[in-house]
C-alpha atoms as a PDB file:
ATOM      1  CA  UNK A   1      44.749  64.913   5.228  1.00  0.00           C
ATOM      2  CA  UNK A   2      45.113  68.949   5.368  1.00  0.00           C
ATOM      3  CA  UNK A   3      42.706  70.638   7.668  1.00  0.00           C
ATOM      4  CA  UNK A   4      40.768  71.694   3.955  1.00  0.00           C
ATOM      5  CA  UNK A   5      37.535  69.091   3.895  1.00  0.00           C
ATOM      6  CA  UNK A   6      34.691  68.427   1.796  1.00  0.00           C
ATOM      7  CA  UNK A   7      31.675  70.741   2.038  1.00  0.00           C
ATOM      8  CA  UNK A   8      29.552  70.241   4.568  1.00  0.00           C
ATOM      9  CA  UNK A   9      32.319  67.881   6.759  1.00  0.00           C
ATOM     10  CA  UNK A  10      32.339  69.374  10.129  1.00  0.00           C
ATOM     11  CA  UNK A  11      36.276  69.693  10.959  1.00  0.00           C
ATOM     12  CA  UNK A  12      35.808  71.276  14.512  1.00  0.00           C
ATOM     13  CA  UNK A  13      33.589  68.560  16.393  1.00  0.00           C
ATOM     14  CA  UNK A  14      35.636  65.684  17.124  1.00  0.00           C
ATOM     15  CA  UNK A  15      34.484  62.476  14.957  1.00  0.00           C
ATOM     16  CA  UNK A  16      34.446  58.920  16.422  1.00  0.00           C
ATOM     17  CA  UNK A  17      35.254  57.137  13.080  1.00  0.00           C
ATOM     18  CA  UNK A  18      38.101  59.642  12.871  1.00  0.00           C
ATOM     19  CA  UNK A  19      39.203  59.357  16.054  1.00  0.00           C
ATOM     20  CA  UNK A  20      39.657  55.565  15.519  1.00  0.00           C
ATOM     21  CA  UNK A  21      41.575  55.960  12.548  1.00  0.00           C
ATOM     22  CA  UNK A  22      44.098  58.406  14.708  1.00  0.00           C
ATOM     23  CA  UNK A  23      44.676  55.724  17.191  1.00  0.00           C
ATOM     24  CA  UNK A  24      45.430  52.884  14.513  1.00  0.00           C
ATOM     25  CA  UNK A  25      47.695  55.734  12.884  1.00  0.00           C
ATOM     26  CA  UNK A  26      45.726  57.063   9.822  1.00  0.00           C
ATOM     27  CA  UNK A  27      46.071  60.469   8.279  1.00  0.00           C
ATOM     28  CA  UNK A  28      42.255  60.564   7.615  1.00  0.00           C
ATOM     29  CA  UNK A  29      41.375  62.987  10.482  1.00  0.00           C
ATOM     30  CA  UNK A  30      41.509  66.683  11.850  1.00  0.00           C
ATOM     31  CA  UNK A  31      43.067  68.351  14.643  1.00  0.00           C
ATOM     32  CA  UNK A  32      40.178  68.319  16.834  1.00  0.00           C
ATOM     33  CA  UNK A  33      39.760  64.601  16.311  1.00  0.00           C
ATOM     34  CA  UNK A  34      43.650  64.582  17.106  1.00  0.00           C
ATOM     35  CA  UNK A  35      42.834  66.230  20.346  1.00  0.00           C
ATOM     36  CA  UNK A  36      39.827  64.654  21.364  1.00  0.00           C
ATOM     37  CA  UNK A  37      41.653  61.242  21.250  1.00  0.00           C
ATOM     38  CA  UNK A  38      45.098  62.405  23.328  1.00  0.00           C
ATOM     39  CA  UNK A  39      41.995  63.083  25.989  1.00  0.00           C
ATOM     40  CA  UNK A  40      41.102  59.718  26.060  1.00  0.00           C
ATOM     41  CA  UNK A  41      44.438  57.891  25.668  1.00  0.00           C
ATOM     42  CA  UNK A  42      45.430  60.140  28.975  1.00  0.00           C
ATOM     43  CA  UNK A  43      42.328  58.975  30.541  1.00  0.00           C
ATOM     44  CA  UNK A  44      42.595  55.459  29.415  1.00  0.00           C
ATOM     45  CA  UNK A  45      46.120  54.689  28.056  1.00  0.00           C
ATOM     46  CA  UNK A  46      44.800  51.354  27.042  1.00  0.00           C
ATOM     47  CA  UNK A  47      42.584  52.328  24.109  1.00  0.00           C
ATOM     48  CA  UNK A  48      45.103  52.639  21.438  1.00  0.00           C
ATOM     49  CA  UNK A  49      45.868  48.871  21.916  1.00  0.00           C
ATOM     50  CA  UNK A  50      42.568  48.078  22.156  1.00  0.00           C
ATOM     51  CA  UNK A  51      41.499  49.518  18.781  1.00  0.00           C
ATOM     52  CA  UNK A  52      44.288  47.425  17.142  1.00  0.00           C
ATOM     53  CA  UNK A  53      43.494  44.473  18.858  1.00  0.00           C
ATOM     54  CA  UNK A  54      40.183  45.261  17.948  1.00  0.00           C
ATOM     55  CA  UNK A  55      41.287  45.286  14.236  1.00  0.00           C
ATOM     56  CA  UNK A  56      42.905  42.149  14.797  1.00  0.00           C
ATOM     57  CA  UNK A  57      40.374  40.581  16.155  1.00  0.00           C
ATOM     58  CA  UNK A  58      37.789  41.712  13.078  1.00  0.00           C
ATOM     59  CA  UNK A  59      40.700  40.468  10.705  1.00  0.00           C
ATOM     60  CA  UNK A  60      41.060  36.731  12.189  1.00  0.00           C
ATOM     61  CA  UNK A  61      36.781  36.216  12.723  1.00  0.00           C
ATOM     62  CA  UNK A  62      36.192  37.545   8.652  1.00  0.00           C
ATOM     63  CA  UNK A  63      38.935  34.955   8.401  1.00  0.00           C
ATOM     64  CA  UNK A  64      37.332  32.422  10.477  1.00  0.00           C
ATOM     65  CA  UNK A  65      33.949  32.793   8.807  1.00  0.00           C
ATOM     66  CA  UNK A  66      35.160  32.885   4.846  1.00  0.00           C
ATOM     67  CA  UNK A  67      37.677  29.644   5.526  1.00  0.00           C
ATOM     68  CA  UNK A  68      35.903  27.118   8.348  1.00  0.00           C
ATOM     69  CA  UNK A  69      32.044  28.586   7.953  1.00  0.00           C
ATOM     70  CA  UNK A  70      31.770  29.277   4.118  1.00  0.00           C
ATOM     71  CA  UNK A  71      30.451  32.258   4.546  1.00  0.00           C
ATOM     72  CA  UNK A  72      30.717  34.584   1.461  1.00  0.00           C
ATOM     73  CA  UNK A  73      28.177  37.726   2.193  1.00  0.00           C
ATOM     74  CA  UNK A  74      29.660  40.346   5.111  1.00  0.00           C
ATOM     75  CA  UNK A  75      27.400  43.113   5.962  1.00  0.00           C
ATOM     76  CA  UNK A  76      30.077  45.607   8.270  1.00  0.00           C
ATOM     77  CA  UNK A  77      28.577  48.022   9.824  1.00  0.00           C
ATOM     78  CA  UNK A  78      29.532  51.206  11.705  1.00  0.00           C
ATOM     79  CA  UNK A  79      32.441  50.656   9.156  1.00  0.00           C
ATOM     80  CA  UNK A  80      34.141  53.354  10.069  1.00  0.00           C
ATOM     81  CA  UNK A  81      36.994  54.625   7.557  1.00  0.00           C
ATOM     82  CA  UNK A  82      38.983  52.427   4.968  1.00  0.00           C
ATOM     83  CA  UNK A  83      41.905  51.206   7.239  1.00  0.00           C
ATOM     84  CA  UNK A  84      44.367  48.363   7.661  1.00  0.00           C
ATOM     85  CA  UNK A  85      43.147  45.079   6.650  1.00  0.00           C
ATOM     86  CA  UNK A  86      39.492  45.744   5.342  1.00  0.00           C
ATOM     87  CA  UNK A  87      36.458  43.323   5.533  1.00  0.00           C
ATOM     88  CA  UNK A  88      36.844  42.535   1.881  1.00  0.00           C
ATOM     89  CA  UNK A  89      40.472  42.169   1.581  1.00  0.00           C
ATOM     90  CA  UNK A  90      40.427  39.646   4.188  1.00  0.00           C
ATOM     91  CA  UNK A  91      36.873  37.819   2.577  1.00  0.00           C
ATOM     92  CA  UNK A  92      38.861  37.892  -0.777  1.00  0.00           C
ATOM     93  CA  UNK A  93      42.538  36.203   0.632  1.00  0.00           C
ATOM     94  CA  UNK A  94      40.167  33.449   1.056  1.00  0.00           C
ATOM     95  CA  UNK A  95      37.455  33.721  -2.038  1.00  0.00           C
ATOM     96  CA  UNK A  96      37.541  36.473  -4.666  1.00  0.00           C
ATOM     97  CA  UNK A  97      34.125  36.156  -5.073  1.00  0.00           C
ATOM     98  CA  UNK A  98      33.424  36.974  -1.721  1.00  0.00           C
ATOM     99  CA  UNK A  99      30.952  40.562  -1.530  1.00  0.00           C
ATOM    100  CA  UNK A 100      31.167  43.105   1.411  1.00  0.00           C
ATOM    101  CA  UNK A 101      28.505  45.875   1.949  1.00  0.00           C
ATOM    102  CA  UNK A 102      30.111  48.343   4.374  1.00  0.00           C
ATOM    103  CA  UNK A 103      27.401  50.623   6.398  1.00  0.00           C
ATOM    104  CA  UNK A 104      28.270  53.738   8.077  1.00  0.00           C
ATOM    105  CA  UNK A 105      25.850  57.222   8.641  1.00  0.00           C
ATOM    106  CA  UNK A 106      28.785  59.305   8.646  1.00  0.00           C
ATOM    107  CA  UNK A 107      28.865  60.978   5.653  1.00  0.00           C
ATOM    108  CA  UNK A 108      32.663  61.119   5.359  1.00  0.00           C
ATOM    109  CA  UNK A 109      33.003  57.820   5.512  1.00  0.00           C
ATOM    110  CA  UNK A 110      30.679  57.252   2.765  1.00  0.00           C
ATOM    111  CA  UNK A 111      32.506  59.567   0.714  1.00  0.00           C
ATOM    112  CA  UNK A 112      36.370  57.934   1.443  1.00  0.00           C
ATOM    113  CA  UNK A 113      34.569  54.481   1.330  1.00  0.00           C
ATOM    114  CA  UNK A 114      32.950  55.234  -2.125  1.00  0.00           C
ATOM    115  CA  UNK A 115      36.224  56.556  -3.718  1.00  0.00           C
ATOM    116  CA  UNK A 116      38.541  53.411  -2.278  1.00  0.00           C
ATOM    117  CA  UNK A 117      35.807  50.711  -3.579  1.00  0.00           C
ATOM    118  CA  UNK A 118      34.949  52.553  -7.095  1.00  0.00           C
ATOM    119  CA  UNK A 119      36.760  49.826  -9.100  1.00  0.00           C
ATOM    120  CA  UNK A 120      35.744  46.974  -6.792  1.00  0.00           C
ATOM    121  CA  UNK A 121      32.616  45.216  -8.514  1.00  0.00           C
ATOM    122  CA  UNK A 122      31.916  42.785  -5.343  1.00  0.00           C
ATOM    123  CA  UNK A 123      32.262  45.408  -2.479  1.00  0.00           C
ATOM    124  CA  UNK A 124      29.498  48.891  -1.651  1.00  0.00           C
ATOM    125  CA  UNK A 125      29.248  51.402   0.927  1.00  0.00           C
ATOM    126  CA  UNK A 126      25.814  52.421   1.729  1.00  0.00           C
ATOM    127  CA  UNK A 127      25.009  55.163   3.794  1.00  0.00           C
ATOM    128  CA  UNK A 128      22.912  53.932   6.497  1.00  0.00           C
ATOM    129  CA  UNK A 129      21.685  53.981  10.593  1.00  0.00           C
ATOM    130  CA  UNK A 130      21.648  50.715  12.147  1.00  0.00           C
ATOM    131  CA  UNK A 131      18.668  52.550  14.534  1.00  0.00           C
ATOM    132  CA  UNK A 132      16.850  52.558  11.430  1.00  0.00           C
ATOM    133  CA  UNK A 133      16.601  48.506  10.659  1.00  0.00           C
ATOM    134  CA  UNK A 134      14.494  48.223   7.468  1.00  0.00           C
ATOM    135  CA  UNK A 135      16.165  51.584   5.676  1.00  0.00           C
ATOM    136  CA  UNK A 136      19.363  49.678   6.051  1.00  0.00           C
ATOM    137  CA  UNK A 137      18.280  46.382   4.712  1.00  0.00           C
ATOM    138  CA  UNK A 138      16.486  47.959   1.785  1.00  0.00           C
ATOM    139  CA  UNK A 139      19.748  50.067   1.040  1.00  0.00           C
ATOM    140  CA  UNK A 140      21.633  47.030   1.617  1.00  0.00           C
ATOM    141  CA  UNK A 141      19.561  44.484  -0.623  1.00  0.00           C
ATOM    142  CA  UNK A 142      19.634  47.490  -3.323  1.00  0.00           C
ATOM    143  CA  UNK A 143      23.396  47.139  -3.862  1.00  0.00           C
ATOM    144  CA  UNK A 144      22.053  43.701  -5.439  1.00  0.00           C
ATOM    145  CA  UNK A 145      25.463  41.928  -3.694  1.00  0.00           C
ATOM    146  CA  UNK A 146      23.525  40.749  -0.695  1.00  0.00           C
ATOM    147  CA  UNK A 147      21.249  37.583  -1.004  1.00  0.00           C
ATOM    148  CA  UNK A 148      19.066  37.149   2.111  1.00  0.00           C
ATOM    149  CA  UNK A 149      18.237  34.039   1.233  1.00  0.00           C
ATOM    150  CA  UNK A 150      22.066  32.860   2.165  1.00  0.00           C
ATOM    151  CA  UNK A 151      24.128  32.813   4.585  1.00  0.00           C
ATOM    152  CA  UNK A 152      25.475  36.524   5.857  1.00  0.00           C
ATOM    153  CA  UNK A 153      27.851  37.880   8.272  1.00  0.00           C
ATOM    154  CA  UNK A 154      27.068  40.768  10.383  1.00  0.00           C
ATOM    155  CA  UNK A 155      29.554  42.552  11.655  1.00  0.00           C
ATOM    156  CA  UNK A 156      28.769  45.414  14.304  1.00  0.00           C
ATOM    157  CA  UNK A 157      32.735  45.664  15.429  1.00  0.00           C
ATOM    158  CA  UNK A 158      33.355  48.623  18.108  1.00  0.00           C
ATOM    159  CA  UNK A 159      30.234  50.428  17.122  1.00  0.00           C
ATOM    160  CA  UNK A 160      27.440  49.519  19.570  1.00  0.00           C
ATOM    161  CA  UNK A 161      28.914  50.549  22.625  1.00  0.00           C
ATOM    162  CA  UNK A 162      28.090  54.133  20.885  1.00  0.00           C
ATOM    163  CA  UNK A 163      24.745  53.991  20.908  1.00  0.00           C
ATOM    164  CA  UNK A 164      22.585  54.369  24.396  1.00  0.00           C
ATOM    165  CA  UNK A 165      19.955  51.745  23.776  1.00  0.00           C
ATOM    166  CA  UNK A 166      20.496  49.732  20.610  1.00  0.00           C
ATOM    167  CA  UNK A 167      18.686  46.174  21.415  1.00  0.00           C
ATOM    168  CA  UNK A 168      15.766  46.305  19.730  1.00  0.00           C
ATOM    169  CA  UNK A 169      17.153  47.545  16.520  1.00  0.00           C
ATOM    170  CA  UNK A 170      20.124  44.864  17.097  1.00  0.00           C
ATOM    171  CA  UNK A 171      17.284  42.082  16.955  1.00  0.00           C
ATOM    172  CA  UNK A 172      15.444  43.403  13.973  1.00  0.00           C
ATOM    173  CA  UNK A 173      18.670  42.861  12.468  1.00  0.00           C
ATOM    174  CA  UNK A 174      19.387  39.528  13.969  1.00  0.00           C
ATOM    175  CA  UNK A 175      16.138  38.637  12.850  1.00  0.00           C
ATOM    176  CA  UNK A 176      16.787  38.955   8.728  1.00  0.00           C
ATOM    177  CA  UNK A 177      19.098  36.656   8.735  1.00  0.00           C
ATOM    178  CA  UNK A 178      18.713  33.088   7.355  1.00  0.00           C
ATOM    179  CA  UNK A 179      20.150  29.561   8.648  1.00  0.00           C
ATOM    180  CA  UNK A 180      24.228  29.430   8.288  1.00  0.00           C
ATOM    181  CA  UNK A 181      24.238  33.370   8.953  1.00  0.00           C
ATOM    182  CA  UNK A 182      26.778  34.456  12.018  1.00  0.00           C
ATOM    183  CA  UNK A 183      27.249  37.590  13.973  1.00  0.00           C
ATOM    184  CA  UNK A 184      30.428  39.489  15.131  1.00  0.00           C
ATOM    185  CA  UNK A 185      30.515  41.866  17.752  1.00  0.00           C
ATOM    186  CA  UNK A 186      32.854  43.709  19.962  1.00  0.00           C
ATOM    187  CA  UNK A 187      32.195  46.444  22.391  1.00  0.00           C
ATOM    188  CA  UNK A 188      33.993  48.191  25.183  1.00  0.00           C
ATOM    189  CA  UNK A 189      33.313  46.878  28.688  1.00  0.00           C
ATOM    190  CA  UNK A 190      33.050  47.634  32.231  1.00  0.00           C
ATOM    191  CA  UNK A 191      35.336  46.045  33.749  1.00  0.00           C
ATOM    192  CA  UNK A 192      36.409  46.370  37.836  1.00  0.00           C
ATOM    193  CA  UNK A 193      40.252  46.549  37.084  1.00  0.00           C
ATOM    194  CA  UNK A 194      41.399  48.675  34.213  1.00  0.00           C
ATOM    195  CA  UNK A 195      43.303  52.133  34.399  1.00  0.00           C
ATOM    196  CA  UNK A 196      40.851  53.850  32.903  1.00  0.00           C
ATOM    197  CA  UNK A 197      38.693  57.603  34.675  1.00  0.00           C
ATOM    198  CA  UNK A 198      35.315  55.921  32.739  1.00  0.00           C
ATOM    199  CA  UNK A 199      33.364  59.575  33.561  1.00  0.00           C
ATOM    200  CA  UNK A 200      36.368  61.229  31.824  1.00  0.00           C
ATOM    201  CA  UNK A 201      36.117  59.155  28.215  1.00  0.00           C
ATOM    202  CA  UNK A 202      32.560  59.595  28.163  1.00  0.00           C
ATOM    203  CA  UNK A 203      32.835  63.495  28.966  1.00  0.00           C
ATOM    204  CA  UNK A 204      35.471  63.255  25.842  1.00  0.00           C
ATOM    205  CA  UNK A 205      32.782  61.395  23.598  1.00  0.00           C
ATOM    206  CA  UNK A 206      29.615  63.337  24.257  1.00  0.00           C
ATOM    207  CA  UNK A 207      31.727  66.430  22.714  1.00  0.00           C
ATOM    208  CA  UNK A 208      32.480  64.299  19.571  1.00  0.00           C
ATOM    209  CA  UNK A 209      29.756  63.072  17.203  1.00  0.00           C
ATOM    210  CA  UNK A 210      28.663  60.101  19.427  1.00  0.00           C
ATOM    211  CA  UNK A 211      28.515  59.825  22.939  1.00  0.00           C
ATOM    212  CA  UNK A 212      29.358  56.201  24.585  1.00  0.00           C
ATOM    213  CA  UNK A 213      28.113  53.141  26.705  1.00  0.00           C
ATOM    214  CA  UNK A 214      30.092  50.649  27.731  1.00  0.00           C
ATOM    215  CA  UNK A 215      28.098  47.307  28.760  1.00  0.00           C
ATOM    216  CA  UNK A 216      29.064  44.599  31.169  1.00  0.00           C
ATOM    217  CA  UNK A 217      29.618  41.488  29.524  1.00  0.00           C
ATOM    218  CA  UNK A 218      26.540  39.687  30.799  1.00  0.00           C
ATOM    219  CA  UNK A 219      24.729  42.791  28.640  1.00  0.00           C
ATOM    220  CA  UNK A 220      26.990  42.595  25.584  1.00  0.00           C
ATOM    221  CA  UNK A 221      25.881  39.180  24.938  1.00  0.00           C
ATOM    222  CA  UNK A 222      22.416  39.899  24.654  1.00  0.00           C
ATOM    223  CA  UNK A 223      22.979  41.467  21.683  1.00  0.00           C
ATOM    224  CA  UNK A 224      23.274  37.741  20.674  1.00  0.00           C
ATOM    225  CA  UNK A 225      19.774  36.832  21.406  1.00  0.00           C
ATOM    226  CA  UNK A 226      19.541  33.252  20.822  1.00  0.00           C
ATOM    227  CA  UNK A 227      22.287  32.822  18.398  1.00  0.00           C
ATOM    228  CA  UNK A 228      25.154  30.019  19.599  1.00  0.00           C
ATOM    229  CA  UNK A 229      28.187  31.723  20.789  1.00  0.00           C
ATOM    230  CA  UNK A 230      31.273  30.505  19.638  1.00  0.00           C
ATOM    231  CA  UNK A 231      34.657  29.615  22.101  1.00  0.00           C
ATOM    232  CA  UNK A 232      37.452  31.864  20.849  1.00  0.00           C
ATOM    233  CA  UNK A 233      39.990  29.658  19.716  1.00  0.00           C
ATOM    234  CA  UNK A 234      37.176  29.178  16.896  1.00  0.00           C
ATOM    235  CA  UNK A 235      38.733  32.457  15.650  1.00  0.00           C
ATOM    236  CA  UNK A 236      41.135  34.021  17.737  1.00  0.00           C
ATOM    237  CA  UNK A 237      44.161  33.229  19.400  1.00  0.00           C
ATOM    238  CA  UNK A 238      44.515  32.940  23.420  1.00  0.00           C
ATOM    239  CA  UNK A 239      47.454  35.622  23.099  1.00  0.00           C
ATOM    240  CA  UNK A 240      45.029  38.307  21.152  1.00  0.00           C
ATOM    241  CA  UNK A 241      41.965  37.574  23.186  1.00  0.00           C
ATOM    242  CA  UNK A 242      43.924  38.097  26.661  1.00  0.00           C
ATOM    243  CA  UNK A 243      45.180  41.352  25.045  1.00  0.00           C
ATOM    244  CA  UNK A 244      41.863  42.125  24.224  1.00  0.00           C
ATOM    245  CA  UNK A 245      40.006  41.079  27.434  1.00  0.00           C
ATOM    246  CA  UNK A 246      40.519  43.987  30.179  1.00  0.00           C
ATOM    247  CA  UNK A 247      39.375  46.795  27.247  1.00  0.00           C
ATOM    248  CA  UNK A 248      36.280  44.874  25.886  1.00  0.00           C
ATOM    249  CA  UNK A 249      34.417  41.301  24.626  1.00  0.00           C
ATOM    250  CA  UNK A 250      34.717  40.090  21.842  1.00  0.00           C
ATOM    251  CA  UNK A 251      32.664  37.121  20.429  1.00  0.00           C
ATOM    252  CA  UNK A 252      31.605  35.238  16.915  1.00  0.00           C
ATOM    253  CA  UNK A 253      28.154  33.946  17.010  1.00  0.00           C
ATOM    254  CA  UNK A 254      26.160  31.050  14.921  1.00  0.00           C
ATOM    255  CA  UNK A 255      22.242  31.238  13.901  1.00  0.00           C
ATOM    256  CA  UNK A 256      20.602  28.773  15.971  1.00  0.00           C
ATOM    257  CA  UNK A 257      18.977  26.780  13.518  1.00  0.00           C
END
C-alpha cells in the first residue's frame, strides 16, 4: 500500500489491525504502523511468532468446529484485515455453504473487507463495537446469513486483550447464543517468564488506536462463563499450542447445554 489512503483514514497514528498485518507480513499498512510495531518486536521479540501462531491457531479451531462440531455460522470479530487463511476460506475447505460475518469498528477494515468479499454471497463485514452488544447483533442478524436459532461460532481471536474491561459485554454476547454454539478466544497473557518490558508494549499501544491488557489465564477464562472448555488436542496440535503458550491462551469452548 503507498502512504496515499482513503479519506478520512488516519495514516499517522499507529493502527492495531495494521500493525498485525505488518507482523504476519502484509502490505496493508503505513509507516507509522511499521514503526510502532519494530517498538514492540524490540520490546518483545516474541510477538511476531505469536501473531502467526495465533493465525494458526484460528485456522485449525474454524477447522475443528466446521469438520468434528458441524458448525456452519462464524461470527469473527475484531476481524482485523483480510489476511492469510480467512475465517471463510477455512469454513468453506470443509462446506461451501458455510457463512462468515466478519466484525471490526475500524473503518479501514470495513472498507478492505467489503471490497475482498463483494463477490462472495455467503460471507459480510459489518461495521460494528463488540462494547456495544445489541448494535452488533442487530447489524449482524441484518446481513440475513446469521440464524440465531442455530448453532454459531464466535470468534473474538487476539482482540480482547485490547479492551480495558470487556466482561460484561463478552456475556451479553455469550448469552445470544443457542445450544451447539462454541466460542474461540485468544488473548495475550501475563506470564512470569517471557522476554518481554510489558510497561514498554503498552506505552507502544496507548499511542496507536487501542491501548492493551493482558489477563492472567485464570481471568482469560472467564470470558468463558459457563461454557465447557475444550482440551487442545480437540483442535490444535501439542507442537502449536507449546509455541503458543509463553505469548498467550488459547482455548475452544462448548455451550453448556
Amino acid at each position: 500500500m503507498s502512504e496515499r489512503a482513503p479519506a478520512g483514514i488516519d495514516v499517522h497514528t499507529p493502527n492495531v489491525a495494521r500493525i498485525y498485518d505488518y507482523m504476519l507480513g502484509g502490505k496493508d499498512n503505513f509507516a507509522a504502523d511499521r514503526e510502532a510495531a519494530e517498538q514492540i518486536l524490540k520490546s518483545f521479540p516474541e510477538s511476531r511468532e505469536g501473531v502467526r501462531v495465533n493465525r494458526e491457531f484460528l485456522g485449525n479451531a474454524v477447522r475443528y468446529l466446521a469438520d468434528e462440531a458441524g458448525i456452519r455460522q462464524f461470527i469473527d470479530i475484531g476481524a482485523g484485515l483480510p489476511t492469510q487463511r480467512n475465517v471463510h476460506e477455512v469454513a468453506h475447505s470443509v462446506d461451501k455453504t458455510a457463512r462468515t460475518v466478519y466484525v471490526d469498528n475500524d473503518p479501514i477494515v470495513c472498507v478492505h473487507g467489503r471490497a475482498l468479499l463483494a463477490n462472495t454471497p455467503t460471507v459480510a463485514m459489518v461495521d460494528a463495537d463488540l462494547r456495544e452488544p445489541d448494535t452488533l447483533r442487530a447489524k449482524v442478524a441484518a446481513t440475513t446469513l446469521i440464524d440465531f436459532e442455530e448453532p454459531v461460532a464466535l470468534l473474538m481471536v487476539a482482540v480482547l486483550h485490547f479492551l480495558e474491561d470487556p466482561y460484561d459485554n463478552v456475556a451479553q454476547l455469550r448469552d445470544m447464543l443457542p445450544p451447539g454454539s462454541h466460542m474461540v478466544i485468544t488473548h495475550m497473557s501475563m506470564q512470569e517468564k517471557r522476554s518481554t518490558d510489558t510497561d514498554s508494549v503498552r506505552e507502544v499501544y496507548s499511542r496507536a488506536s487501542s491501548g492493551v491488557y493482558p489477563r492472567t489465564v485464570p481471568d482469560i477464562r472467564r470470558f468463558f462463563g459457563p461454557y465447557e472448555v475444550l482440551t487442545p488436542d480437540h483442535f490444535i496440535s501439542p507442537h502449536i499450542l507449546s509455541r503458543f503458550a509463553p505469548l498467550g491462551w488459547a482455548a475452544v469452548a462448548k455451550h453448556p447445554s
